[in-house]
Protein backbone atom coordinates (compact mmCIF):
# COMPACT_ATOMS: atom_id res chain seq x y z
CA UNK A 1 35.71 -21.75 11.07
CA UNK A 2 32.91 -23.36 9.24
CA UNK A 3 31.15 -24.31 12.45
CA UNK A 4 31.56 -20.90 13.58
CA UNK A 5 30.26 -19.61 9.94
CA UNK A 6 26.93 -21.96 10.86
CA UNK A 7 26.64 -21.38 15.06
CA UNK A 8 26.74 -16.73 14.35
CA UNK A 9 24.63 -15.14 12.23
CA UNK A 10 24.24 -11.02 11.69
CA UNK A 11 20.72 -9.86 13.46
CA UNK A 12 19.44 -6.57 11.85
CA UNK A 13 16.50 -4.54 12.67
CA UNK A 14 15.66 -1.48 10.57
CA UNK A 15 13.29 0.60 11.72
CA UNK A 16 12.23 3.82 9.49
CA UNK A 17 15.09 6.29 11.74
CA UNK A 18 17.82 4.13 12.99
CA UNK A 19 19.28 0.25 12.08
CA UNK A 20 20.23 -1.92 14.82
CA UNK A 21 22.81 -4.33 14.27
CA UNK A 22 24.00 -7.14 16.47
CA UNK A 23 26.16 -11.16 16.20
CA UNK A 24 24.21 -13.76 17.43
CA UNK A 25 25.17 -16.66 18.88
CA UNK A 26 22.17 -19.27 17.95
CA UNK A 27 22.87 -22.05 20.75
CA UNK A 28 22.68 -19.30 22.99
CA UNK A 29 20.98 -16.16 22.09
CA UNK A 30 23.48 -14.31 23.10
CA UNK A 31 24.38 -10.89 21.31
CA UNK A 32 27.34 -9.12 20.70
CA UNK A 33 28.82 -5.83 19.05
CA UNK A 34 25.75 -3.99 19.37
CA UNK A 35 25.47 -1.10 16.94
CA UNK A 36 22.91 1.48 16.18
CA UNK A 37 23.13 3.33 13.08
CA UNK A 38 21.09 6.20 11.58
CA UNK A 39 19.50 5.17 8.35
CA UNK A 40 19.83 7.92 6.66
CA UNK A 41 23.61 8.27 6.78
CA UNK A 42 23.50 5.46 3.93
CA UNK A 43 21.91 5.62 0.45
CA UNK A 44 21.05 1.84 0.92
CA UNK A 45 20.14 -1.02 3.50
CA UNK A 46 23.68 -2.83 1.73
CA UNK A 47 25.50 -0.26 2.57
CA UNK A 48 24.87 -0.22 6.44
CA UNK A 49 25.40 -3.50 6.73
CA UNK A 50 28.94 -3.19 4.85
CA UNK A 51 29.82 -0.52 7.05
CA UNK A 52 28.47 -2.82 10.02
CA UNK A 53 30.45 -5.67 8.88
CA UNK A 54 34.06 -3.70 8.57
CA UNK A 55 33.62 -2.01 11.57
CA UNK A 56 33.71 -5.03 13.39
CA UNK A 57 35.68 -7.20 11.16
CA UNK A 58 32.70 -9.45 10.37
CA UNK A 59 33.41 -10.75 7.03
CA UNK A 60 33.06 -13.92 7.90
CA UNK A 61 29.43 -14.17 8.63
CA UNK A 62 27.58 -15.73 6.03
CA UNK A 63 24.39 -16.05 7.89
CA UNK A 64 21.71 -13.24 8.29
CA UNK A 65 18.09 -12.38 9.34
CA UNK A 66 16.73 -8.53 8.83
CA UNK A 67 13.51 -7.25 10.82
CA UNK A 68 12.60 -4.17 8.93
CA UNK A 69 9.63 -1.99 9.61
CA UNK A 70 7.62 -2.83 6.36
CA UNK A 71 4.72 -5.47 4.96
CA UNK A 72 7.48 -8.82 3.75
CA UNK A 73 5.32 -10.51 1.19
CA UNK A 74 7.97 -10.79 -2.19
CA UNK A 75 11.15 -10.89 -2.61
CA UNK A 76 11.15 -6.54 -3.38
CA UNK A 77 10.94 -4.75 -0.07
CA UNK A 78 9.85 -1.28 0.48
CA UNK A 79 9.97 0.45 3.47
CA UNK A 80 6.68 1.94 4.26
CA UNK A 81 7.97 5.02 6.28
CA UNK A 82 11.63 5.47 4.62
CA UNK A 83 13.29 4.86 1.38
CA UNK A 84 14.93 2.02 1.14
CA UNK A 85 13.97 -0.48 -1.24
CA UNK A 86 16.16 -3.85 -2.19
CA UNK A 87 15.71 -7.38 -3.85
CA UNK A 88 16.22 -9.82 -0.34
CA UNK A 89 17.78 -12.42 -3.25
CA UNK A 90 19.44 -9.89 -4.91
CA UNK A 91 21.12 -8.48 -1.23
CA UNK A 92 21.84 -12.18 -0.41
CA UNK A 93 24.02 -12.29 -3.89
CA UNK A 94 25.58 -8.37 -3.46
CA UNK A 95 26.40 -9.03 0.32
CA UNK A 96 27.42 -13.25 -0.38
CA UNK A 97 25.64 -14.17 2.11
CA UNK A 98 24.94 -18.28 2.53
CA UNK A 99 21.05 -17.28 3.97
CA UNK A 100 19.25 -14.63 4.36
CA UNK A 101 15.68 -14.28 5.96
CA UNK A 102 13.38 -10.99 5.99
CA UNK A 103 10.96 -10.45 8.38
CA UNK A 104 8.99 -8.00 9.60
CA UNK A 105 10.04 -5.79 12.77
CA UNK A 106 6.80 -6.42 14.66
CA UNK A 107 7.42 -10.40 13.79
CA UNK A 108 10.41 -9.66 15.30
CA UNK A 109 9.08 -8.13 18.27
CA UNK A 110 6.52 -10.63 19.09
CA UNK A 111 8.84 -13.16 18.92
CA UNK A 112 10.99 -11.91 21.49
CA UNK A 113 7.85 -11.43 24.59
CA UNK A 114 8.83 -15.24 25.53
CA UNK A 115 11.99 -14.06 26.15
CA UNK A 116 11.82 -11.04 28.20
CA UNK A 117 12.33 -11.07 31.88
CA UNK A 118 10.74 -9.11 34.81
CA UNK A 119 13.35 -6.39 34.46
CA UNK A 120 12.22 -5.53 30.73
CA UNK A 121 8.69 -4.73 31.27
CA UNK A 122 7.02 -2.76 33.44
CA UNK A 123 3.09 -3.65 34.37
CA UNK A 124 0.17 -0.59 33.82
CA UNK A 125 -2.51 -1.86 35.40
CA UNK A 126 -4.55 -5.04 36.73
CA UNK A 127 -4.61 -8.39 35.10
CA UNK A 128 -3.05 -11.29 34.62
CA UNK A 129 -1.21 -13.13 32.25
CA UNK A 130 -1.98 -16.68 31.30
CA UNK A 131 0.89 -18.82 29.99
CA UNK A 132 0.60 -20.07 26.13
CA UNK A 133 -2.63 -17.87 25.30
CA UNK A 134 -2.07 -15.16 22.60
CA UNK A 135 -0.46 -11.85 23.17
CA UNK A 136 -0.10 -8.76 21.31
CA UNK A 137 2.10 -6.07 20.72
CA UNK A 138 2.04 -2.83 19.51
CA UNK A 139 4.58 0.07 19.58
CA UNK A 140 5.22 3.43 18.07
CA UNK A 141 8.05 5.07 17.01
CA UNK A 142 8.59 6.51 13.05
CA UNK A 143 5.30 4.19 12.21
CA UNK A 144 3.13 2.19 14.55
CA UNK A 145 3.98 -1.80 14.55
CA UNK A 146 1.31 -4.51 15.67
CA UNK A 147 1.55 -8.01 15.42
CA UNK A 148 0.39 -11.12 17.32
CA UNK A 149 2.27 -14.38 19.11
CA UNK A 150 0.16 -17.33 19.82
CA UNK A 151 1.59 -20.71 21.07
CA UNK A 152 0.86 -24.04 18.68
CA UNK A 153 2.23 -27.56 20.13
CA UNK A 154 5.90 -26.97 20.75
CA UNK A 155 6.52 -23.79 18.51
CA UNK A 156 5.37 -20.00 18.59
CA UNK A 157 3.75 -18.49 15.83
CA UNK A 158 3.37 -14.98 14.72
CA UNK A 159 0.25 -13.94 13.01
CA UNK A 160 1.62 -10.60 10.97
CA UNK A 161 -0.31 -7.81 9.81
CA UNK A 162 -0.83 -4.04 9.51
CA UNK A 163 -2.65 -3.09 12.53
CA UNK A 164 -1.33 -0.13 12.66
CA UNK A 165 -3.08 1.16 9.67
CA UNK A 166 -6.73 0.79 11.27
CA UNK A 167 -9.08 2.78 11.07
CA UNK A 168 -9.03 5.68 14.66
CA UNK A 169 -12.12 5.99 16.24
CA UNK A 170 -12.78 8.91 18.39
CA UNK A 171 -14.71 8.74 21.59
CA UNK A 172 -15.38 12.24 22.68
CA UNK A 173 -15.98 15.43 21.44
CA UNK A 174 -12.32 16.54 21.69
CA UNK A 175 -11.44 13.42 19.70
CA UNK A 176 -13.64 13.79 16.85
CA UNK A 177 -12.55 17.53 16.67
CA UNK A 178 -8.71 15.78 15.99
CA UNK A 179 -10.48 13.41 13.99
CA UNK A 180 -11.58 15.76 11.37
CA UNK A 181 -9.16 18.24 11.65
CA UNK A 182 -6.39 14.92 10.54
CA UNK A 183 -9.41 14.16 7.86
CA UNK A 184 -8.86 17.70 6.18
CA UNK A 185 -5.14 16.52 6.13
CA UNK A 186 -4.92 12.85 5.07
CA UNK A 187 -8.28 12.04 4.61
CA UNK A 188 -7.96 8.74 6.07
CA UNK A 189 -7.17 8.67 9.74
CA UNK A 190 -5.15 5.61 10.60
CA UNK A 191 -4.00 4.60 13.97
CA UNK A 192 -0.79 5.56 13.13
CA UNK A 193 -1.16 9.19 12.33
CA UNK A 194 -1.94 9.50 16.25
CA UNK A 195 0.34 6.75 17.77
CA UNK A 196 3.73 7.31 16.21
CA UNK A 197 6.21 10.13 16.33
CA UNK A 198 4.86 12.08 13.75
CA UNK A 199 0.95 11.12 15.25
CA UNK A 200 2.58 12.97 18.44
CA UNK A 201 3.10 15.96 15.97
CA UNK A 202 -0.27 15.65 14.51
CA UNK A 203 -1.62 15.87 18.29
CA UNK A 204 -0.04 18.91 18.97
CA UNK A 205 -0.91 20.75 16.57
CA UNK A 206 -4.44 19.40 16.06
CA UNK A 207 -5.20 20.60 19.90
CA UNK A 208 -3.43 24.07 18.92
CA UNK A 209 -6.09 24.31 16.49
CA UNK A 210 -8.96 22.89 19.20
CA UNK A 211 -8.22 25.37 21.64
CA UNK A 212 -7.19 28.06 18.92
CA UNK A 213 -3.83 28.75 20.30
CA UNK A 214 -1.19 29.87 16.87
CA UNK A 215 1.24 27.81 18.02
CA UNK A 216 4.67 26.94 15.57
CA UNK A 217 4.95 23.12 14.30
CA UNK A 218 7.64 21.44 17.20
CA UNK A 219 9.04 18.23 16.40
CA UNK A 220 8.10 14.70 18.27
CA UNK A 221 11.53 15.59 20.58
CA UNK A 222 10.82 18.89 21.10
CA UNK A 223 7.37 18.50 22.34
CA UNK A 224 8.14 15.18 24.66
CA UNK A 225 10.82 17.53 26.28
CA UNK A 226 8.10 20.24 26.96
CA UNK A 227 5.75 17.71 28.14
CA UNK A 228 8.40 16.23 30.21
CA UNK A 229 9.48 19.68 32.14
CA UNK A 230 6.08 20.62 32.85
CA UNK A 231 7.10 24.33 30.15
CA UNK A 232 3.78 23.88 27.69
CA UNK A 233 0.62 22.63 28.99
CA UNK A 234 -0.75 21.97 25.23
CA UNK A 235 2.46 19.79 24.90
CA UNK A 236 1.35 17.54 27.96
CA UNK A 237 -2.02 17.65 26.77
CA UNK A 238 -0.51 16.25 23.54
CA UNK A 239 1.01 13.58 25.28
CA UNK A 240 -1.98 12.28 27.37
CA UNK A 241 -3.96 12.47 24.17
CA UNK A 242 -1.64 10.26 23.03
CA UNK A 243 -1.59 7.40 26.02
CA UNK A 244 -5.41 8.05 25.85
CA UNK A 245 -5.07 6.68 22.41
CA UNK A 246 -2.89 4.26 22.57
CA UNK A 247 -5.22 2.66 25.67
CA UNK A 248 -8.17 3.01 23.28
CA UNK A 249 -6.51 1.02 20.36
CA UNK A 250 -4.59 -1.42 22.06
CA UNK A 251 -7.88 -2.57 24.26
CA UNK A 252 -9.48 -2.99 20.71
CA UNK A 253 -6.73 -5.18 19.95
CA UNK A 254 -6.82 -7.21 23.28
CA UNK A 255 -10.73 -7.55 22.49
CA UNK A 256 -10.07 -8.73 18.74
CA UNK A 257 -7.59 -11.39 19.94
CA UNK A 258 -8.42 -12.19 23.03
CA UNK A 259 -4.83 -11.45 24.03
CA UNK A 260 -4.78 -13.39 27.77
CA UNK A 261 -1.29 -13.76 27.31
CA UNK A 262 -0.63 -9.69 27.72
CA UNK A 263 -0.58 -6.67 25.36
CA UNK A 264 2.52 -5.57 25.14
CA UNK A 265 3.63 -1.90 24.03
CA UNK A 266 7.30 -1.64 22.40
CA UNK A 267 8.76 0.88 20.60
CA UNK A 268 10.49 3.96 21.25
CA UNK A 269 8.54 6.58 22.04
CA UNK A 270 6.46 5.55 25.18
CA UNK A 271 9.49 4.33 27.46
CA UNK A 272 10.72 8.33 27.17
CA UNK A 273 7.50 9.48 28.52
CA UNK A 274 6.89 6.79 30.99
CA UNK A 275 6.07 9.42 33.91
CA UNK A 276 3.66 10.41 32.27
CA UNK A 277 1.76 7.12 31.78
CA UNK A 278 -0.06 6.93 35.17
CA UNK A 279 -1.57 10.54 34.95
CA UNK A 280 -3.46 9.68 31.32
CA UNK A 281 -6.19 7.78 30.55
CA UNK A 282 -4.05 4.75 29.48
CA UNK A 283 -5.18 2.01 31.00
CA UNK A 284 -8.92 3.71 31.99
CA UNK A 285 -9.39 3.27 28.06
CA UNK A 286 -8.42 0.18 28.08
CA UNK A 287 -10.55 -1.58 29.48
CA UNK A 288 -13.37 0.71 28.57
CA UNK A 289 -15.17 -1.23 26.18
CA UNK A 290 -19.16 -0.83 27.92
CA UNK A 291 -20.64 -4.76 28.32
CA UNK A 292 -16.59 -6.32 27.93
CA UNK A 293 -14.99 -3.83 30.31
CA UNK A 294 -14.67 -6.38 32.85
CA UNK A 295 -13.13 -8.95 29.57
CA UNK A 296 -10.27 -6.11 29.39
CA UNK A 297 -9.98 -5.82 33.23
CA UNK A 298 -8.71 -9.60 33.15
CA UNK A 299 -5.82 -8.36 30.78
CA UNK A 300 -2.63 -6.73 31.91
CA UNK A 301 -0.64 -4.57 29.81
CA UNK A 302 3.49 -3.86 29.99
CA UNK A 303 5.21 -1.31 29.07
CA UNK A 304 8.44 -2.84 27.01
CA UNK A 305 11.87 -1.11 28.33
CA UNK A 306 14.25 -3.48 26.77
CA UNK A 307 16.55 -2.22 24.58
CA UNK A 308 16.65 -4.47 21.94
CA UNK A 309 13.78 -6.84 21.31
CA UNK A 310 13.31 -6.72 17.56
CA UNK A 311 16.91 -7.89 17.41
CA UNK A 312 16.46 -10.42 19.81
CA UNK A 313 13.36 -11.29 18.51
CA UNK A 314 14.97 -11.73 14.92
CA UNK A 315 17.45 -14.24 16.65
CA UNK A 316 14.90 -16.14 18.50
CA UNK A 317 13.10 -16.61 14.97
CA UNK A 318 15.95 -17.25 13.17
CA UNK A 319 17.03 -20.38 15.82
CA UNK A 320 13.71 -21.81 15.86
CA UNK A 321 13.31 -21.73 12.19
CA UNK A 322 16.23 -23.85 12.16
CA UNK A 323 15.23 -26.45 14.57
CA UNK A 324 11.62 -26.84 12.94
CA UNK A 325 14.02 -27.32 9.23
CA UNK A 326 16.25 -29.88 10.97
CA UNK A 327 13.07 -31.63 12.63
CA UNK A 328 11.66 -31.58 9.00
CA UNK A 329 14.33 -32.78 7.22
CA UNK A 330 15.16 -35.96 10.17
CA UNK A 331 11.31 -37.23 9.44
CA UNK A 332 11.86 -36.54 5.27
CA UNK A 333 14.77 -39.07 6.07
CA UNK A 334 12.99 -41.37 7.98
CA UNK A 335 10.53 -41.63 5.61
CA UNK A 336 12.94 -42.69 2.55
CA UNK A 337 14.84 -45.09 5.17
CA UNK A 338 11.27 -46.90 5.77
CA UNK A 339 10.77 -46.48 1.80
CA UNK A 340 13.75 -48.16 0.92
């Protein structure tokens, strides 16, 4: 059983509306007893994973890693775009857990674009991609995740950060009209209040207010579903704004990084309006970026349709993080033998 204790591990990752759950096995990355649970059915990130753990019996694991959509920096975690806030050593001692690793979701993510076959991405676009150069991903869904994957000797390495918290330029004279109306409302206009499910909101009701329509607030669902059906042009409008965007920022990003190894875009919201993708602006803004158009051009872009990648992402970390300690501690070993 002990073996077993070391070879599984629990794989969480928490986003700010539902928590994924999953067993790992780390020889093989394979996952079992898949679980989604809403996050706000529990008054704590502990208590999800108790319920996860007698639901399936899973006791016995004493090994965990959590992805969770927030900055990891100390050892108190607070979600950015829900409430849950913990101690990780403090949930290590409540849960008895043996390890326990926090990461970020978009860490997560990144980690997993190695692993992702032909069937769980779908190309927008021209361009390329060039084995072991860096690629980036972004994806909205409560919030808007970025984060980086480069390649160094025999490992990958993720460069973290809060992309999605830039600055949003707008390019044209509708643009600057959501710009300010968003700057009467939050004064600072971050990516994220366009290119996330709320941002979607924000969209609608900021081109209500462009084309001075008294429209009703609609929820992220409600207006995807009237995009969808073709029932409320300023809905589809909403949604192209939105691709438009999330072309514009993630071209910036492919630009900053010189991402030649693909951008990727996860998350949950831009899989459901896939259709949609090909009659926006997506991948035109892209690569429009005047005297480096033709940079972009080079770069392709995929659209991320697996269903889990932060939690396969989290495993992938999790596995390699061992191998790099066990490499670590052979050469400590090695170099007391020689001492000796």
């Amino acid at each position: 059983m002990e073996s077993l204790r070391n070879r599984y591990a629990l794989v969480a990752d928490i986003g700010g509306t539902n928590a994924r759950f999953a067993v790992v096995d780390l020889h093989t990355l394979e996952l079992e007893k898949i679980s989604l649970f809403v996050c706000a059915d529990f008054p704590s990130l502990a208590d999800a994973i108790r319920s996860y753990q007698e639901t399936h019996q899973l006791q016995w694991l004493k090994h965990a890693i959590i992805a969770i959509a927030c900055p990891v920096h100390q050892d108190t975690v607070h979600m950015t775009n829900f409430h849950w806030r913990f101690s990780i050593s403090g949930l290590k001692k409540e849960l008895e857990f043996h390890s326990l690793h926090v990461i970020n979701d978009f860490t997560a993510i990144a980690m997993s674009l190695p692993y992702l076959s032909n069937k769980d991405i779908k190309q927008a676009g021209a361009g390329n991609s060039i084995a072991e150069k860096p690629r980036v991903v972004l994806g909205a869904g409560t919030g808007l995740g970025v984060s980086t994957l480069v390649f160094t000797d025999e490992y990958y390495e993720v460069l973290p950060g809060e992309g999605g918290h830039m600055s949003w330029a707008a390019e044209n004279e509708q643009e600057w009209f959501i710009q300010r109306f968003l700057a009467d409302k939050y004064q600072h206009v971050s990516a994220e209040r366009i290119l996330s499910g709320a941002g979607l909101e924000n969209l609608y009701q900021a081109l209500a207010a462009y084309q001075s329509l008294a429209v009703p607030p609609l929820r992220a669902e409600e207006i995807a579903h009237s995009a969808l059906s073709e029932k409320c042009p300023l809905a589809k409008a909403a949604v192209l704004q939105f691709f438009a965007s999330m072309g514009a920022v993630a071209g910036n990003l492919a630009l900053a990084i010189g991402a030649f190894g693909g951008v990727y875009i996860a998350g949950g919201i831009v899989p459901k309006l896939l259709v949609l993708l090909s009659e926006s602006t997506f991948r035109e803004r892209f690569e429009g970026k005047g005297r480096f158009a033709a940079y972009n051009r080079q770069i392709p872009t995929y659209i991320i349709s697996a269903g889990q990648p932060g939690i396969l992402g989290a495993a992938v970390w999790l596995k390699q993080y061992r191998i790099k300690n066990k490499q670590v501690t052979a050469c400590l070993d090695g170099a007391q033998r020689n001492q000796g």
